[in-house]
Protein backbone atom coordinates (compact mmCIF):
# COMPACT_ATOMS: atom_id res chain seq x y z
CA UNK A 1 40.94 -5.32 -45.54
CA UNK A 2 39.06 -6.69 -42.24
CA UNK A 3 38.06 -4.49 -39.28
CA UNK A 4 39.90 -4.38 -36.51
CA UNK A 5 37.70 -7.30 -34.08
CA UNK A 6 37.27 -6.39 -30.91
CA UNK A 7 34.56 -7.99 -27.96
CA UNK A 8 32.60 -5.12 -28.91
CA UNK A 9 32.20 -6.07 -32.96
CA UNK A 10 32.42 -9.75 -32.65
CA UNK A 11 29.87 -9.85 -30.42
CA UNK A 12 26.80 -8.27 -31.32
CA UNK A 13 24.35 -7.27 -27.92
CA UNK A 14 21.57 -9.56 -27.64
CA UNK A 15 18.81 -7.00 -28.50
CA UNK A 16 15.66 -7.09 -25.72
CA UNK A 17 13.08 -8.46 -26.35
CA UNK A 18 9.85 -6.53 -27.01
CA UNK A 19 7.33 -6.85 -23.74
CA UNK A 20 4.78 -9.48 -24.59
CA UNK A 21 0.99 -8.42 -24.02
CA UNK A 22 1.00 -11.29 -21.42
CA UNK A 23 3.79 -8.90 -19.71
CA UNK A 24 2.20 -5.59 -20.17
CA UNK A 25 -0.97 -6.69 -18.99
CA UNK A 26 1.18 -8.07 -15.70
CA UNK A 27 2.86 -4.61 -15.34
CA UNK A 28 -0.55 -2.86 -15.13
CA UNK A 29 -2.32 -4.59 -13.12
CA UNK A 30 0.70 -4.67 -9.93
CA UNK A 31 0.66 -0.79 -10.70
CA UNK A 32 -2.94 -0.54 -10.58
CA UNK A 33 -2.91 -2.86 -7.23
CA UNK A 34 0.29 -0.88 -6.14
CA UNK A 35 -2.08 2.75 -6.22
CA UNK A 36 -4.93 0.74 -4.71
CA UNK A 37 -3.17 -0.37 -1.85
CA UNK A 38 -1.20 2.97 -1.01
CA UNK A 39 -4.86 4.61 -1.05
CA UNK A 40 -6.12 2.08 1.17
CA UNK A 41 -3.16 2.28 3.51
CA UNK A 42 -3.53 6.32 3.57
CA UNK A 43 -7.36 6.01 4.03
CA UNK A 44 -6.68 3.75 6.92
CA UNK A 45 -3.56 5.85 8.66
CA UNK A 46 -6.44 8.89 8.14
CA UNK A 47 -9.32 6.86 9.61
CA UNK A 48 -7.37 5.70 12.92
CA UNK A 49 -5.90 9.21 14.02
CA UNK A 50 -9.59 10.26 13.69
CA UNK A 51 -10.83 7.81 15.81
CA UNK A 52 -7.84 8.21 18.20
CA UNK A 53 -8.48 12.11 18.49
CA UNK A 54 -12.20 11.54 19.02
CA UNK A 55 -11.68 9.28 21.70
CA UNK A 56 -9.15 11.28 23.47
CA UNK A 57 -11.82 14.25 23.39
CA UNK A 58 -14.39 11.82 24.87
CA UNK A 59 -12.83 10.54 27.51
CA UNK A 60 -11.39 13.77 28.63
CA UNK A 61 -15.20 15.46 28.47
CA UNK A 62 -16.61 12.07 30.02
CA UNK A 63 -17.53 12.33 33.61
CA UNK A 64 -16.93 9.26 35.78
CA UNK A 65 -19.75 6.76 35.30
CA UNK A 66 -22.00 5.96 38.31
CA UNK A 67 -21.60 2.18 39.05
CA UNK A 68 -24.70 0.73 37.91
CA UNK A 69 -26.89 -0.61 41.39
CA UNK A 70 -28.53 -4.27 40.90
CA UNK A 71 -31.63 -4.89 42.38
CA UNK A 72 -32.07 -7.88 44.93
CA UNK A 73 -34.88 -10.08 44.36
CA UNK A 74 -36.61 -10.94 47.51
């Protein structure tokens, strides 16, 4: 007696394929530039709110500059 055929028995699922070194090696490396890049973009977002603070404490402790005065040349 046959089994009962259905899409499910008559049709086997393709099986995956097993990831090729060439693949693997792929997947590292974009995670590896993925980390790199979020640490440079953090070090970067850290860097400029520095800068921005220490420059809003300078110019608020700066005291108007004198204009500089040229000498004439006679």
């Amino acid at each position: 007696m046959m089994a009962k055929l259905t899409k499910d028995t008559l049709f086997k699922a393709p099986q995956t394929r097993a990831e090729t070194v060439m693949d693997k090696t792929t997947r590292v490396v974009r995670e590896m530039l993925d980390t790199e890049t979020e640490q440079r973009e953090a070090k970067t977002q850290r860097l400029r709110k520095t800068r921005l603070e220490r420059e809003a404490t300078e110019t608020s402790k700066a005291s108007p500059a004198k204009p500089k005065t040229r000498k004439t040349q006679s």
